[in-house]
Protein backbone atom coordinates (compact mmCIF):
# COMPACT_ATOMS: atom_id res chain seq x y z
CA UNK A 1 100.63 102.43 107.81
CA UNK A 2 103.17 101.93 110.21
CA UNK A 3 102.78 99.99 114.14
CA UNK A 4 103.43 103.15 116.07
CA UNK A 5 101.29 105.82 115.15
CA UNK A 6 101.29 109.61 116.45
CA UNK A 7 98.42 110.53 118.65
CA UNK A 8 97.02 113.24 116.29
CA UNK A 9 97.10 110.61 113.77
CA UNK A 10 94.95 108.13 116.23
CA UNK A 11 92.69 110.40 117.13
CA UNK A 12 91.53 111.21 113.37
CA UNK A 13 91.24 107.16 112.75
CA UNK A 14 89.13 107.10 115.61
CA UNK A 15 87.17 109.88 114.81
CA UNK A 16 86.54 108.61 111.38
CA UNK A 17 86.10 104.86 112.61
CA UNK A 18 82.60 106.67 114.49
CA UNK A 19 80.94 108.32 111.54
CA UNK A 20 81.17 105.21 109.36
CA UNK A 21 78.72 103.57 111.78
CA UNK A 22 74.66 103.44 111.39
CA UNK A 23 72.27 105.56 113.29
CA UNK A 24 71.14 104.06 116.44
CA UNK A 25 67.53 102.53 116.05
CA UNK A 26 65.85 104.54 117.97
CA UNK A 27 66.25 107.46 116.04
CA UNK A 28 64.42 105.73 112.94
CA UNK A 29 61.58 105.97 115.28
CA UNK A 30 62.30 108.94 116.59
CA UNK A 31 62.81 111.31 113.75
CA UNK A 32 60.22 109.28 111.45
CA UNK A 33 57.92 107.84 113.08
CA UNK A 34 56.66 104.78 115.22
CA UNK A 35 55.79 102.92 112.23
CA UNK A 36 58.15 103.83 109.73
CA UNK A 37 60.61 101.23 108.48
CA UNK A 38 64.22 102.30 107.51
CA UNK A 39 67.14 101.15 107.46
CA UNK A 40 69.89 102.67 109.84
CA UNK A 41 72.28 104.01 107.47
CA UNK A 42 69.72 106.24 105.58
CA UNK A 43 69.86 108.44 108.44
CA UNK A 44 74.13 108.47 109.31
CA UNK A 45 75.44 111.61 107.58
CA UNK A 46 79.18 110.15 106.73
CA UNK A 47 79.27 106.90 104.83
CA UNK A 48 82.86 105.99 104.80
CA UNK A 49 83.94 102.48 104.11
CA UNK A 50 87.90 101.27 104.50
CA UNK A 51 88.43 100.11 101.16
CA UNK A 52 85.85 102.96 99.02
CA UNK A 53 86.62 105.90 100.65
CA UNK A 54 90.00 106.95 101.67
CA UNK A 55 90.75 109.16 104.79
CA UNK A 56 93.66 110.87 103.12
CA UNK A 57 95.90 110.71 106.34
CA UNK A 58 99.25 111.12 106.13
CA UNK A 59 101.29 107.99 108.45
């Protein structure tokens, strides 16, 4: 992808750079329980990694 990049184009990368992170701890707790274990990711909807799973954006 090239240096300069159109803001449309930025905005979509950082969109997508959000919803490949885990869920915040606290909502393990909070949507199962004090004493549940979990790990974060079970709970983030989009799993998106760089290299697996391409955005399809054109540069």
């Amino acid at each position: 992808m090239s240096r300069l990049k159109r803001s449309g184009v930025k905005r979509t990368l950082i969109k997508k750079g959000k919803q490949t992170k885990w869920a915040p701890f606290w909502i393990i707790q909070k949507a199962l329980g004090k004493g549940k274990k979990a790990h974060p990711s079970r709970l983030t909807d989009v799993k998106r990694h760089w290299r697996r799973n391409k955005t399809k954006i054109k540069p």
